[in-house]
Protein backbone atom coordinates (compact mmCIF):
# COMPACT_ATOMS: atom_id res chain seq x y z
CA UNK A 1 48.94 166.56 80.57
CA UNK A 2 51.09 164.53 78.59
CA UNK A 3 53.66 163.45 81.13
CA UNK A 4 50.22 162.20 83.50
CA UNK A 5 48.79 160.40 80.86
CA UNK A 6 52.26 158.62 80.50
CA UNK A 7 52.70 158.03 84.03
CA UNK A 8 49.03 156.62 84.15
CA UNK A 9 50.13 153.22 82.14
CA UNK A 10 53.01 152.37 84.05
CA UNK A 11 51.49 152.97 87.39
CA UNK A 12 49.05 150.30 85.97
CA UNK A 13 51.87 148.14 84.75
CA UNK A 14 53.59 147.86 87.91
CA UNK A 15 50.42 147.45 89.94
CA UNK A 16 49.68 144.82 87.57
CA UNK A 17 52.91 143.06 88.36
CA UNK A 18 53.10 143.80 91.97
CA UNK A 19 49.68 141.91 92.45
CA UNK A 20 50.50 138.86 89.98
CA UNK A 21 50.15 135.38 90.80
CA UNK A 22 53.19 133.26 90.31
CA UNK A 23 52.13 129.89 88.69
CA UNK A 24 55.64 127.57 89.28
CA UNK A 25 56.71 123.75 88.62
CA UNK A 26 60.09 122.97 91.30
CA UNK A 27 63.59 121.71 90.63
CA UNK A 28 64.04 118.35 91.47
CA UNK A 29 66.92 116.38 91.70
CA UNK A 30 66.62 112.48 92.02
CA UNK A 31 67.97 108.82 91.43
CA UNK A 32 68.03 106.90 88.22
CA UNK A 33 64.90 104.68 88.18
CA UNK A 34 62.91 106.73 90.77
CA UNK A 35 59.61 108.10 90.77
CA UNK A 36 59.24 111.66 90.97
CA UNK A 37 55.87 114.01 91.85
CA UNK A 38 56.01 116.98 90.06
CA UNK A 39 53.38 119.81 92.06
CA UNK A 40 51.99 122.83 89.76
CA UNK A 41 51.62 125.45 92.06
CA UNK A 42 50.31 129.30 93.03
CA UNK A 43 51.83 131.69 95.77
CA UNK A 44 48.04 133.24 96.09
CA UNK A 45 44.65 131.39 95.07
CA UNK A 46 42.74 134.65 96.36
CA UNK A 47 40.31 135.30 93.44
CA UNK A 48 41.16 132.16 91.04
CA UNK A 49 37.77 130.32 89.81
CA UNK A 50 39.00 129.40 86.78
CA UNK A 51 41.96 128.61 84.37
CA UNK A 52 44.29 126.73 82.11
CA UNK A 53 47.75 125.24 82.18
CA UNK A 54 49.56 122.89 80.29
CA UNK A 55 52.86 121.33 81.22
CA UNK A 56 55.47 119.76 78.56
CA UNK A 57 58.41 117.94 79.36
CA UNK A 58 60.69 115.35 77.06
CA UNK A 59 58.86 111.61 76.08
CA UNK A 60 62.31 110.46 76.15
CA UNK A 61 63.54 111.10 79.32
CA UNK A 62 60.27 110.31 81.20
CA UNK A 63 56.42 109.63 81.24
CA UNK A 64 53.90 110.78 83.02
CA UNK A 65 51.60 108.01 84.54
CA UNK A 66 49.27 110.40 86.95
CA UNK A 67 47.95 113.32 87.09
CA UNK A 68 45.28 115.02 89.73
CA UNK A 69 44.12 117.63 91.57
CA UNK A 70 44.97 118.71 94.69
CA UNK A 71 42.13 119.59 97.58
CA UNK A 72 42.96 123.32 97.03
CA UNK A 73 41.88 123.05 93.48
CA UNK A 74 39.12 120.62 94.03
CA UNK A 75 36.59 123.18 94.21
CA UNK A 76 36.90 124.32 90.77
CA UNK A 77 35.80 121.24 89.52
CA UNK A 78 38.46 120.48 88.26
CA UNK A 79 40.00 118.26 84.60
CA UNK A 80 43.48 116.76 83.94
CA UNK A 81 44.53 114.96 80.50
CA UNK A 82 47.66 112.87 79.95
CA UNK A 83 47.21 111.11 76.77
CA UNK A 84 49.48 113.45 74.73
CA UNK A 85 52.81 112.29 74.86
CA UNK A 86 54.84 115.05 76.64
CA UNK A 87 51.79 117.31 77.41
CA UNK A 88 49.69 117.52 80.42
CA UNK A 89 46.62 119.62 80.26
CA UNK A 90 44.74 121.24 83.20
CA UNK A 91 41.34 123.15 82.82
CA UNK A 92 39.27 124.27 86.23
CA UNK A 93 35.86 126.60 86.31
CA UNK A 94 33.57 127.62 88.92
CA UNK A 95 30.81 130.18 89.74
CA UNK A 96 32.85 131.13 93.52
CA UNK A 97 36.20 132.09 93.37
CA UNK A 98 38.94 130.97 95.77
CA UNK A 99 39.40 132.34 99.01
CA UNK A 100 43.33 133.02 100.47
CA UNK A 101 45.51 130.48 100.17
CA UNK A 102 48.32 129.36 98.26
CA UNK A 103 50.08 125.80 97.35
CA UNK A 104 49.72 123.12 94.85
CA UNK A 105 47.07 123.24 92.46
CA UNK A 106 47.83 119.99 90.30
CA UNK A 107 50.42 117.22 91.04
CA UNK A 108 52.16 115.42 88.10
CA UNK A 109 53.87 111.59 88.68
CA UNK A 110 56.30 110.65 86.17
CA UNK A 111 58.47 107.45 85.63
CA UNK A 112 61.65 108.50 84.39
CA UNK A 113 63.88 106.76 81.68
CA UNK A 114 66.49 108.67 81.08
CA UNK A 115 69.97 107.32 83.98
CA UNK A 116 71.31 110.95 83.69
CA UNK A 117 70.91 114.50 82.73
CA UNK A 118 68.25 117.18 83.31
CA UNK A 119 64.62 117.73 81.87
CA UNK A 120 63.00 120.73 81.89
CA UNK A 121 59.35 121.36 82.69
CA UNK A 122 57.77 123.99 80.87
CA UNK A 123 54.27 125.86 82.16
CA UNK A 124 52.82 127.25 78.91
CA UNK A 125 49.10 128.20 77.74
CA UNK A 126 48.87 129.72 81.44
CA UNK A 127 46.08 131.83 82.09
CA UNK A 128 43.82 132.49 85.55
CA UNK A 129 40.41 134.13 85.88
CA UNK A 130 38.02 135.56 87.89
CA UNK A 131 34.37 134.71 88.60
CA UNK A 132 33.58 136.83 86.07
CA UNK A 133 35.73 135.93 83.47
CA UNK A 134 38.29 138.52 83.53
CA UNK A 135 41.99 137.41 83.41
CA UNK A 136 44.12 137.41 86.30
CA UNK A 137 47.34 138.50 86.08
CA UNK A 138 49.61 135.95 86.40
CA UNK A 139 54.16 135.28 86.30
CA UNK A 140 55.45 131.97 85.59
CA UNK A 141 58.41 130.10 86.58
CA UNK A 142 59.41 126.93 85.30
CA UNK A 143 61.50 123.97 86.71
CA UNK A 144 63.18 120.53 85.74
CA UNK A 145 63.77 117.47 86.61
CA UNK A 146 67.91 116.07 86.91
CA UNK A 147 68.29 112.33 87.70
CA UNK A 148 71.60 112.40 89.17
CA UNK A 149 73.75 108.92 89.31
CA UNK A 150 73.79 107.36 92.42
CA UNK A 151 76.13 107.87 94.36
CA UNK A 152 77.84 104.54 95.62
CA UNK A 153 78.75 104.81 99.46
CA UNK A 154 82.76 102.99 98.87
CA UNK A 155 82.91 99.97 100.89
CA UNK A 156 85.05 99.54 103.69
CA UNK A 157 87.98 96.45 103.60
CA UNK A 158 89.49 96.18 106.85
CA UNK A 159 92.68 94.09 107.73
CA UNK A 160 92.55 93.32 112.02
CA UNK A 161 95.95 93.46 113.46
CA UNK A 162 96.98 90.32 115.42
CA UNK A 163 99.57 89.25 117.66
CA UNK A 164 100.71 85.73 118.57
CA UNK A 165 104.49 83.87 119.06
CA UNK A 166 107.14 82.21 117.30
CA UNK A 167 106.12 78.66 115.96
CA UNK A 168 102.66 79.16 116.43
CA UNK A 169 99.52 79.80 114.85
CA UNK A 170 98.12 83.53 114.67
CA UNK A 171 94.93 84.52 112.81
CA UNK A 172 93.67 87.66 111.39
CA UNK A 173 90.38 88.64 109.45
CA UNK A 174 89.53 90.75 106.31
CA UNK A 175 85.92 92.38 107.21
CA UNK A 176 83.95 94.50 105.37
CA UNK A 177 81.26 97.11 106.71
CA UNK A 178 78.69 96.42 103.47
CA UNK A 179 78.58 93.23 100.73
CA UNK A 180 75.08 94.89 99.73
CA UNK A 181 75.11 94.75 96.03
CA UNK A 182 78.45 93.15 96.05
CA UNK A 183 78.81 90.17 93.16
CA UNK A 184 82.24 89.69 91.90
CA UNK A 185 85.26 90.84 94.04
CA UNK A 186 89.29 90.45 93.72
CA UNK A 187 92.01 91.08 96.75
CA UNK A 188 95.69 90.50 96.72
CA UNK A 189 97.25 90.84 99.74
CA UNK A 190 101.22 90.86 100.84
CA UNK A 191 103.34 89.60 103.91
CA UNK A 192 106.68 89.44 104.67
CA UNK A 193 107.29 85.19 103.58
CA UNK A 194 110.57 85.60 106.14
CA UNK A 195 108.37 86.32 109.16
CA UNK A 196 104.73 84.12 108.30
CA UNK A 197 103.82 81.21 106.44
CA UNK A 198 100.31 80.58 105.15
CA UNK A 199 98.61 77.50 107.79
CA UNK A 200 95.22 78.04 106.45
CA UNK A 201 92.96 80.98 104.77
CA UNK A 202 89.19 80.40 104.64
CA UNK A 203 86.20 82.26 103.68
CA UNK A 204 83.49 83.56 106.59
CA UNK A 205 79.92 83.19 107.24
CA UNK A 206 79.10 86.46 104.99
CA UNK A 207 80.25 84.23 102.05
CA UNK A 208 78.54 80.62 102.27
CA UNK A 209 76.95 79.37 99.27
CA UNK A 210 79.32 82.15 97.10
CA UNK A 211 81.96 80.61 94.81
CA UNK A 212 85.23 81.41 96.45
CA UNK A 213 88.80 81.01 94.90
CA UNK A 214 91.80 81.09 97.31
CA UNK A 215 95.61 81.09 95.92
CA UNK A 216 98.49 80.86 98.27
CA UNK A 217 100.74 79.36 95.95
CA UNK A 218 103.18 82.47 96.05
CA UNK A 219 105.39 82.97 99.28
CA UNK A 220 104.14 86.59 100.47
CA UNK A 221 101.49 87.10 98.32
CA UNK A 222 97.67 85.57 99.30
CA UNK A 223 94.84 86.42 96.22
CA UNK A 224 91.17 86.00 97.75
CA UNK A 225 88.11 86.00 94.62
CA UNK A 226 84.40 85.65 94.75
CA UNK A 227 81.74 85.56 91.93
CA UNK A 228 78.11 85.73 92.22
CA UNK A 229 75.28 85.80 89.57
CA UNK A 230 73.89 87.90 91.92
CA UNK A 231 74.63 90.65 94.27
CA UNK A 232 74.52 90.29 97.88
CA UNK A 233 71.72 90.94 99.94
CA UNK A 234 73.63 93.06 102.58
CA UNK A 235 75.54 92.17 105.58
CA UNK A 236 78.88 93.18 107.31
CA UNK A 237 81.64 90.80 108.82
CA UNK A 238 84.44 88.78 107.82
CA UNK A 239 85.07 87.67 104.18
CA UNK A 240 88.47 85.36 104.90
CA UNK A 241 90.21 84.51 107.74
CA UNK A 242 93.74 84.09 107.84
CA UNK A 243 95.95 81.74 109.33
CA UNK A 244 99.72 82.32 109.61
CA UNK A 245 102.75 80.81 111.64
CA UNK A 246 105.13 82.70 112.54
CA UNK A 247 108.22 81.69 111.88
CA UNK A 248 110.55 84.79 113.09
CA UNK A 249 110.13 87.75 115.64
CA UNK A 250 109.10 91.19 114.52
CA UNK A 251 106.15 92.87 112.71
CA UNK A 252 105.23 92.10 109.26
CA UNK A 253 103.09 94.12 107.16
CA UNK A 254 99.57 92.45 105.67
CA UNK A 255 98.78 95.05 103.08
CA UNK A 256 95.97 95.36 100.24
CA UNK A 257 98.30 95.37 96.85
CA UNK A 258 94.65 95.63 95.30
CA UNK A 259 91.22 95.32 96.09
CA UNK A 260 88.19 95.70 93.34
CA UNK A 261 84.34 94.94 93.55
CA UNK A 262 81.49 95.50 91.40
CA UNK A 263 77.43 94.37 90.98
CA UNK A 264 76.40 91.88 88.53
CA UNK A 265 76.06 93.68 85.86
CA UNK A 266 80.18 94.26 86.37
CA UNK A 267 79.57 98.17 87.60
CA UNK A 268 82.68 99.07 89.80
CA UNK A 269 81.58 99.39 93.42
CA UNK A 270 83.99 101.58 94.97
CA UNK A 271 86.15 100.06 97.82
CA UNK A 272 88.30 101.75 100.54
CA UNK A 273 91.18 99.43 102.21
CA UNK A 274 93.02 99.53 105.50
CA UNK A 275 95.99 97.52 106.15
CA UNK A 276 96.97 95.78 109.23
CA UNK A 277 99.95 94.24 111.23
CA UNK A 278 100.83 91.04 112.28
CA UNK A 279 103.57 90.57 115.14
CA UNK A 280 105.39 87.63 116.15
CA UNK A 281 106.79 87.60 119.49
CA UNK A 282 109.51 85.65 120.80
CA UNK A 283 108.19 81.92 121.83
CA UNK A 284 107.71 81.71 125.58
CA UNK A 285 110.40 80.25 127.12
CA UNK A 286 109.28 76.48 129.05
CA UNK A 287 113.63 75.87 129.77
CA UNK A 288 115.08 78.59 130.52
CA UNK A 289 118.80 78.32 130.21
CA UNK A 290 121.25 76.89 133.34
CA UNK A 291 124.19 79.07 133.42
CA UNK A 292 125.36 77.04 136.64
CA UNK A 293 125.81 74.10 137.95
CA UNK A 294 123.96 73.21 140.91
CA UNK A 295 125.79 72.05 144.27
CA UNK A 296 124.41 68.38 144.78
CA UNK A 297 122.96 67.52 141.14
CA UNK A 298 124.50 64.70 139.38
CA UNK A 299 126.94 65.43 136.20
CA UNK A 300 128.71 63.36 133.65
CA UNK A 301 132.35 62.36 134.08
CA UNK A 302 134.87 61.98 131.39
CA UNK A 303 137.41 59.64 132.50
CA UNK A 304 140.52 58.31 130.46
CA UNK A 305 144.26 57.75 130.92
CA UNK A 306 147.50 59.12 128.51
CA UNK A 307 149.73 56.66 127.83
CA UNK A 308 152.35 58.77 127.96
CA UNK A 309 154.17 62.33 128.86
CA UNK A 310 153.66 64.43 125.36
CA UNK A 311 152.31 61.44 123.43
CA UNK A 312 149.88 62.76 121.16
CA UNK A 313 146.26 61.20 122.26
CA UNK A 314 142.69 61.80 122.60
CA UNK A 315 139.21 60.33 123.54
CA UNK A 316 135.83 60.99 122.46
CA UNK A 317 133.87 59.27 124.32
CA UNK A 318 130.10 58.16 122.96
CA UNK A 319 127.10 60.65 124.67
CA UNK A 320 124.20 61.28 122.37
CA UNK A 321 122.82 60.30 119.01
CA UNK A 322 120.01 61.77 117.52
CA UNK A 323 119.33 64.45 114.91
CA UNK A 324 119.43 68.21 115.07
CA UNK A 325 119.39 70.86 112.60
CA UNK A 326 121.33 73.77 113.69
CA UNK A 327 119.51 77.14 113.08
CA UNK A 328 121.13 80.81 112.70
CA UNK A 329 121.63 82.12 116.44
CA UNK A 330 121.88 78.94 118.29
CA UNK A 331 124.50 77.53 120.76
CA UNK A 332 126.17 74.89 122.51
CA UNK A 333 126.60 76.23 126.38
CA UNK A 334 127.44 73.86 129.10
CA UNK A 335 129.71 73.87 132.25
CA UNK A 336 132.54 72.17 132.76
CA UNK A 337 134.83 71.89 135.80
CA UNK A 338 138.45 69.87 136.07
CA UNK A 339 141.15 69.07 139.27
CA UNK A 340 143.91 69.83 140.42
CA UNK A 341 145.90 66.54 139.56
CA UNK A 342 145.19 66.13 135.84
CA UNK A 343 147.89 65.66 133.20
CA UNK A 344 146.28 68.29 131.24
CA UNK A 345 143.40 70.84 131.22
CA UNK A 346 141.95 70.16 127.55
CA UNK A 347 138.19 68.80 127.62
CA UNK A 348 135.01 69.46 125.56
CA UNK A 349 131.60 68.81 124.08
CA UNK A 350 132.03 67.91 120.16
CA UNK A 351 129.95 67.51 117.81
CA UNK A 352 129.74 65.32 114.10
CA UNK A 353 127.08 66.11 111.46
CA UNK A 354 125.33 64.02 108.83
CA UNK A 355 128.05 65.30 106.25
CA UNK A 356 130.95 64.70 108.21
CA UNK A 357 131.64 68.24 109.73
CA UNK A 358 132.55 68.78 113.25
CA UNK A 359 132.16 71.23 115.91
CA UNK A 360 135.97 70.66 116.72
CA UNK A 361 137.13 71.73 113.16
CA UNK A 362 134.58 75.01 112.47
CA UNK A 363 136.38 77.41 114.33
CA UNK A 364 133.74 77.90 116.71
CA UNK A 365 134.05 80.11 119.75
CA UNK A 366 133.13 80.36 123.35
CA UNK A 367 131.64 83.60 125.09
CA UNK A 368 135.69 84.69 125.92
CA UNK A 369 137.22 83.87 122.40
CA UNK A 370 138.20 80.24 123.39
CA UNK A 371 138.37 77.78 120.84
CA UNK A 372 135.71 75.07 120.75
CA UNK A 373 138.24 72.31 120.05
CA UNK A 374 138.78 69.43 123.01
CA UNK A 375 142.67 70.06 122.65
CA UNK A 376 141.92 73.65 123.73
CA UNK A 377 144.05 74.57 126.98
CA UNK A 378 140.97 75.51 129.40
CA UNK A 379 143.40 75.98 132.81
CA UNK A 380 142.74 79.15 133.65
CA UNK A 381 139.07 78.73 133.26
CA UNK A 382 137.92 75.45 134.40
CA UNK A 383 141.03 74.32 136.86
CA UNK A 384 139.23 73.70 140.18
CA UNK A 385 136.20 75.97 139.05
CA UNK A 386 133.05 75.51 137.70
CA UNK A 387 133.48 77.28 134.05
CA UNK A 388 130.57 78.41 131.93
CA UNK A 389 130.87 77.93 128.36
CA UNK A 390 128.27 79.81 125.48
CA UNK A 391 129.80 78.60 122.04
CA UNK A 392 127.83 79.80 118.89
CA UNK A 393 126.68 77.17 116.56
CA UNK A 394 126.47 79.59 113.84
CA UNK A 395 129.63 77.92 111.94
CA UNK A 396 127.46 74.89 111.68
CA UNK A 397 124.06 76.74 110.40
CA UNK A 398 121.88 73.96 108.01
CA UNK A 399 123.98 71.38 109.18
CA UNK A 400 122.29 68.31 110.83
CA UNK A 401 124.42 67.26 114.19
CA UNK A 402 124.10 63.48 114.36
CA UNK A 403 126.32 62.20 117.15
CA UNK A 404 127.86 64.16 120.36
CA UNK A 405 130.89 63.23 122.71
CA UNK A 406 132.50 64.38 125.73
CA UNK A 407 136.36 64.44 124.44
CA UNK A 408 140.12 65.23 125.14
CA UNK A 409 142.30 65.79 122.38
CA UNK A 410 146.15 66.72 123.72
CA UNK A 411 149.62 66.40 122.61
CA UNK A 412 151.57 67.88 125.40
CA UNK A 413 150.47 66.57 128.87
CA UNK A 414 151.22 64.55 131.49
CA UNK A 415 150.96 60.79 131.55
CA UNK A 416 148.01 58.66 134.12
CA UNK A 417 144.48 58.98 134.53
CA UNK A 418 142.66 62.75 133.10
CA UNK A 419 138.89 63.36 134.45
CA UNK A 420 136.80 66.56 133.44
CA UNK A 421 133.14 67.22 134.49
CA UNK A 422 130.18 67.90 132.57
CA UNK A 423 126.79 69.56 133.78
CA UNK A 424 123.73 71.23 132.30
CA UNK A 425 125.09 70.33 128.30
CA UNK A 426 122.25 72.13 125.85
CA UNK A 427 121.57 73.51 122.57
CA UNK A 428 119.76 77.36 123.26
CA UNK A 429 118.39 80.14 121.58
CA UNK A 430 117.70 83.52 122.95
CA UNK A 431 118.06 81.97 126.17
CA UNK A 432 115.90 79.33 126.15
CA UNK A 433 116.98 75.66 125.64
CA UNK A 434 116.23 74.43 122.72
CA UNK A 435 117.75 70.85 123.18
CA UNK A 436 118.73 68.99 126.20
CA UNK A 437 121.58 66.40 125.89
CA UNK A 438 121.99 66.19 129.32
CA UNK A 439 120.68 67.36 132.50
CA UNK A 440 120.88 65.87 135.63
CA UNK A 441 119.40 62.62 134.43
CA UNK A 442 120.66 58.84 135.59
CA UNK A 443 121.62 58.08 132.26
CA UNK A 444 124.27 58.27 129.65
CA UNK A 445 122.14 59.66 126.59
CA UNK A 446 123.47 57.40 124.22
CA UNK A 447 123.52 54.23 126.43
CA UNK A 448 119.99 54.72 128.59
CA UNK A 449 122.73 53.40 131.41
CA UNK A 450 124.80 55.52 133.73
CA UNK A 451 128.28 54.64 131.77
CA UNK A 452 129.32 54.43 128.24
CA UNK A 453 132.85 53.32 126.99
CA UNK A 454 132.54 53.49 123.65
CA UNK A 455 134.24 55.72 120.64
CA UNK A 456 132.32 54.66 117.97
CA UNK A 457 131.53 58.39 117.02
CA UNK A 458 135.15 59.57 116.31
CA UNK A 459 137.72 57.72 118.50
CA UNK A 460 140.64 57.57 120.90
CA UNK A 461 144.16 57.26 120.03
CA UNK A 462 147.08 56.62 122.78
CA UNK A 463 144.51 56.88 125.69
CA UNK A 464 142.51 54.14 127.40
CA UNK A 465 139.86 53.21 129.98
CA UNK A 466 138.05 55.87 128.60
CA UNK A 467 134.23 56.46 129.60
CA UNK A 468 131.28 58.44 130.76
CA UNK A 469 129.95 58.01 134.10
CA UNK A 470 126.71 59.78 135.78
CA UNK A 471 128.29 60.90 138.91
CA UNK A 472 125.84 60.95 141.67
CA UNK A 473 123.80 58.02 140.30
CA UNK A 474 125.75 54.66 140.90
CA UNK A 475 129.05 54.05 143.44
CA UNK A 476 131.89 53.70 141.20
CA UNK A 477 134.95 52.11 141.60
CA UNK A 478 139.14 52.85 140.49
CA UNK A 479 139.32 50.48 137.86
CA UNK A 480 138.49 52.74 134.84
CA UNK A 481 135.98 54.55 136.78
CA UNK A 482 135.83 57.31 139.09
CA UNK A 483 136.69 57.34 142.53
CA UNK A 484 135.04 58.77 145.87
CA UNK A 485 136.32 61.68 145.53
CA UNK A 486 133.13 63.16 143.20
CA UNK A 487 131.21 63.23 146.48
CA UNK A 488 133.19 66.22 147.00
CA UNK A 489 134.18 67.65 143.04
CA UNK A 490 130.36 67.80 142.67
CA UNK A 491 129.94 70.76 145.10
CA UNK A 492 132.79 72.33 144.18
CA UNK A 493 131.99 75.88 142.77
């Protein structure tokens, strides 16, 4: 009998606790500043027409503005109270119970203070009865609120790559995909100063009316600012763009060396950056350059006579003035061509520069190790045949040419008259000319005539009749001049 009678109360117990209604508040995780709807509810309303529940929660972290029943507890007539700081009370009563159901009974709206951190919501004084008064066994399970700090979606910076030649403009853009919220912002960005020069930066359309500060003061280095009172509204596009020139061929980083943003009230926004590439190709090529003289195009004659056999001399004869600043990887190529006949074989363009240098004197070389120098012995090149010559200008790099001549320097030759021809003369750079003294034109560069007889540049010692004459352009005649026979030396090969 004694083990029964024991066995009795449990049974109850568990009965009890099988059948119990669960009264619950959630878990809710939200946003600072939000509003949240907290719902007080039952897994079963079969047999509730009546009860009381109070719910507390922390003054501090929120306050709750509203509180009602829902249509399930209608019925039960119903009574809420909210005027106790961190209480809510509920009472409900009726003569007919519930039918089956289950759901919110009451719904709670707070406004939350607290930015961060987790309040809990406590069901207490909870009790459920029957038409008849009896309690109804009930379980209860509690829940909280957590306002969670926003998480702040980074903002994407994005540097377009762009491609464009040497000497010319090329542009680029810094985008981003979101300004919302964005006040106050800093970028620095780097290039390579070597390969780009700054022509312009500007701010886009995203930023008009926003104060904007642009520095480009520092070769390779381009800091963009803005600063609003305000964040921005939203949008997406292109902060700055960016003019360059490029000045040499290759690729050249543009890289973020930092990028920051924030809101107005100076909260970091975070920002992701992605660099981009600028490439300067080589300039497009308008003169390509002549490696050959044509049959039948006209060509500049040097003409002068030795005094006599193994008398030191020269003559360099007047062709261009101007002004020319020599650049790394540039040369002087021309062709030249002299005859069977001639005291000596020694002929050459020259040049003088604004500091008195010379071509002549820098030890400059053509594209077979021969010596720039007029006084160099060019037989077995240019005797009776057409001889291209590619002489690097590199010995004269920053120097400014000034004057040019056609010239024979010689001190062991023949005596009588020396002529050596000239085609196609031009300063290039990765094959492309860069200047033209003289192609195929009517004219003597210097003299805008089709002779000149002067050494005014540098000189002539022991030689005379000495000139330039466009072959092709104007008869000529023996005395100091050429002959008939350039009908013929012009299409010789």
């Amino acid at each position: 009998m004694k083990l029964k009678s024991l066995l009795i109360p449990i049974f109850l117990l568990l009965s009890a606790s099988a059948y119990a209604i669960q009264v619950s508040a959630p878990d809710v995780t939200v946003e600072p500043g939000a509003k949240v709807t907290i719902g007080i509810a039952v897994d079963s309303t079969a047999g509730i027409a009546g009860g009381d529940i109070t719910l507390e929660y922390d003054p501090t972290f929120a306050v709750a503005k509203e509180a009602r029943a829902t249509d399930i507890a209608k019925p039960l007539s119903p009574l809420s109270n909210i005027a106790i700081a961190g209480k809510v009370k509920f009472a409900m009563a009726a003569l007919t119970p519930l039918g089956a159901g289950s759901g919110n009974l009451f719904e709670v709206d707070f406004e939350l203070k607290a930015t961060s951190g987790t309040m809990p919501i406590k069901l207490t004084g909870v009790g459920l009865f029957d038409e008849m008064g009896n309690d109804l066994p009930v379980t209860v399970k509690n829940g909280s609120i957590t306002v969670k700090e926003k998480q702040v979606v980074p903002r994407n910076l994005t540097i377009a790559d762009a491609k464009g030649v040497q000497d010319a403009n090329i542009t680029t853009t810094v985008s981003i995909d979101d300004l919302t919220g964005v006040a106050k912002g800093n970028i620095a960005l780097k290039y390579d100063p070597k390969m780009l020069s700054i022509a312009e930066v500007k701010a886009g359309d995203l930023l008009t009316g926003v104060p904007v500060v642009i520095n480009t003061a520092t070769a390779g280095k381009i800091t963009l600012a803005i600063a609003s009172p305000i964040g921005a509204p939203g949008g997406k596009g292109v902060l700055f763009s960016i003019t360059f020139k490029g000045i040499a061929v290759g690729i050249s980083d543009l890289a973020f060396e930092s990028a920051v943003a924030s809101d107005e009230t100076g909260k970091d926004i975070p920002v992701k950056t992605a660099n981009g590439k600028i490439t300067v190709e080589k300039k497009p090529c308008t003169n390509p350059v002549i490696r050959e003289h044509s049959a039948g195009s006209k060509i500049l004659a040097l003409q002068t006579s030795y005094d006599g056999v193994d008398v030191p001399g020269y003559a360099y004869v007047d062709l261009w003035k101007g002004e020319f600043t020599v650049e790394a990887g540039q040369f002087l190529e021309y062709q030249i061509a002299m005859f069977s006949g001639n005291p000596v074989f020694s002929a050459a363009v020259d040049f003088v520069t604004s500091d008195g240098k010379t071509l002549r004197d820098s030890g400059a070389k053509d594209q077979n190790g021969l010596n720039a120098h007029p006084a160099t012995d060019l037989s077995k090149n240019a005797r009776d045949n057409w001889y291209h010559r590619k002489i690097s200008l590199d010995p004269l790099v920053g120097k400014k040419l000034t004057g040019g001549v056609l010239a024979t320097d010689s001190a062991k030759h023949g005596a009588g008259l020396f002529r050596a021809y000239f085609d196609n003369i031009q300063i290039t750079q990765d094959d492309c000319v860069v200047l033209f003294i003289y192609k195929d034109e009517d004219v003597v560069p210097i003299t805008g005539k089709d002779t000149s007889n002067t050494t005014a540049i540098v000189g002539a010692k022991a030689t005379k009749d000495s000139s330039i004459s466009v072959v092709g352009a104007t008869p000529v005649t023996p005395s100091g001049k050429l002959t008939s026979t350039w009908g013929s030396i012009k299409n010789s090969r």
